[in-house]
Protein backbone atom coordinates (compact mmCIF):
# COMPACT_ATOMS: atom_id res chain seq x y z
CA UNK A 1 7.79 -3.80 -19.40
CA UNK A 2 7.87 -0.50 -17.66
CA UNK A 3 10.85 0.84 -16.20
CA UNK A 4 11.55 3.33 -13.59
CA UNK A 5 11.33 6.78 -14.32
CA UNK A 6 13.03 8.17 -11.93
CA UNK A 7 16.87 9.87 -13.12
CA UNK A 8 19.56 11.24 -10.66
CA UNK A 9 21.21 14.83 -10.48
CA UNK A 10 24.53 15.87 -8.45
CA UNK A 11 22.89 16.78 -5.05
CA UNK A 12 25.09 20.00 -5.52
CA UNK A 13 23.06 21.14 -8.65
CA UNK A 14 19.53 20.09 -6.93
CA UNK A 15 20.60 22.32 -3.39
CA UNK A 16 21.22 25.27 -5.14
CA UNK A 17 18.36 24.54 -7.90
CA UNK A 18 15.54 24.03 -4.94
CA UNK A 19 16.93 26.31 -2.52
CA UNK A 20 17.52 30.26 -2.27
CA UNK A 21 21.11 31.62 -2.19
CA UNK A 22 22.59 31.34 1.40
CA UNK A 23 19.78 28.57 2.56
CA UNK A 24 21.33 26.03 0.18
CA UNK A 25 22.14 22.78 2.73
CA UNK A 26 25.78 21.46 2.72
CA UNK A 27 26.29 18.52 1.11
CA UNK A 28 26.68 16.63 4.45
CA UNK A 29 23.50 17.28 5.21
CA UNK A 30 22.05 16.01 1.83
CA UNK A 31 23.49 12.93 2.00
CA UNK A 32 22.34 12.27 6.17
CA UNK A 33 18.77 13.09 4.42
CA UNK A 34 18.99 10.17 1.77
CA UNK A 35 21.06 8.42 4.35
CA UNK A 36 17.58 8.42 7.00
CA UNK A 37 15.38 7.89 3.92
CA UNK A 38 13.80 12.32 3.92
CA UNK A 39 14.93 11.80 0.59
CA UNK A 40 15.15 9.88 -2.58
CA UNK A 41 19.00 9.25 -3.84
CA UNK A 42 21.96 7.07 -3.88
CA UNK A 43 25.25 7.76 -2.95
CA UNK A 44 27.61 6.05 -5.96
CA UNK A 45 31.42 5.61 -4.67
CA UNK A 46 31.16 8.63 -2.44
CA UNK A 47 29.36 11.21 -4.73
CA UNK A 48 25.86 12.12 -3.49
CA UNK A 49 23.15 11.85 -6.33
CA UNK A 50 19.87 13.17 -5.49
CA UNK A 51 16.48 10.91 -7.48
CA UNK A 52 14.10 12.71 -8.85
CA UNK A 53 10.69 11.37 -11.30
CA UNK A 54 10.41 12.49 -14.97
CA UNK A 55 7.33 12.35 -16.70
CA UNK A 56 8.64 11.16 -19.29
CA UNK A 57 7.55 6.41 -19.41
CA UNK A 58 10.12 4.87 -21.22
CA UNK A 59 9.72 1.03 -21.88
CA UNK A 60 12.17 -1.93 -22.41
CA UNK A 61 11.01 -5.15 -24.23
C-alpha cells in the first residue's frame, strides 16, 4: 500500500524559503490561500502548515 508523499513545513519557513526578502506574504495571507484551496496545507490548532510532495515513495504493509 502506497502512502502519501506529501510532508508539511511551518508556512513561515516556506514564505521566506520561496519568496525574496521584503515580498515574503504575511502569514494571514498564507493561510486565506490554503483557506480558498491556491494552496496545499492544513492549518493544525491554529498554526499554518504549508504541504508540499517529496520524491521520496514510502510504503506501509
Amino acid at each position: 500500500m502506497l502512502i502519501n508523499n506529501n510532508k508539511l513545513m511551518k508556512a513561515s519557513l516556506w514564505g521566506s524559503r520561496e519568496f525574496e526578502e521584503g515580498s515574503i506574504p504575511d502569514n494571514r495571507t498564507i493561510k486565506r490561500w490554503i483557506e480558498v484551496g491556491k494552496l496545499k496545507g492544513k492549518i493544525v490548532d491554529g498554526s499554518i502548515w504549508h504541504e508540499f510532495r517529496t520524491n521520496k515513495k514510502t510504503l506501509y504493509f
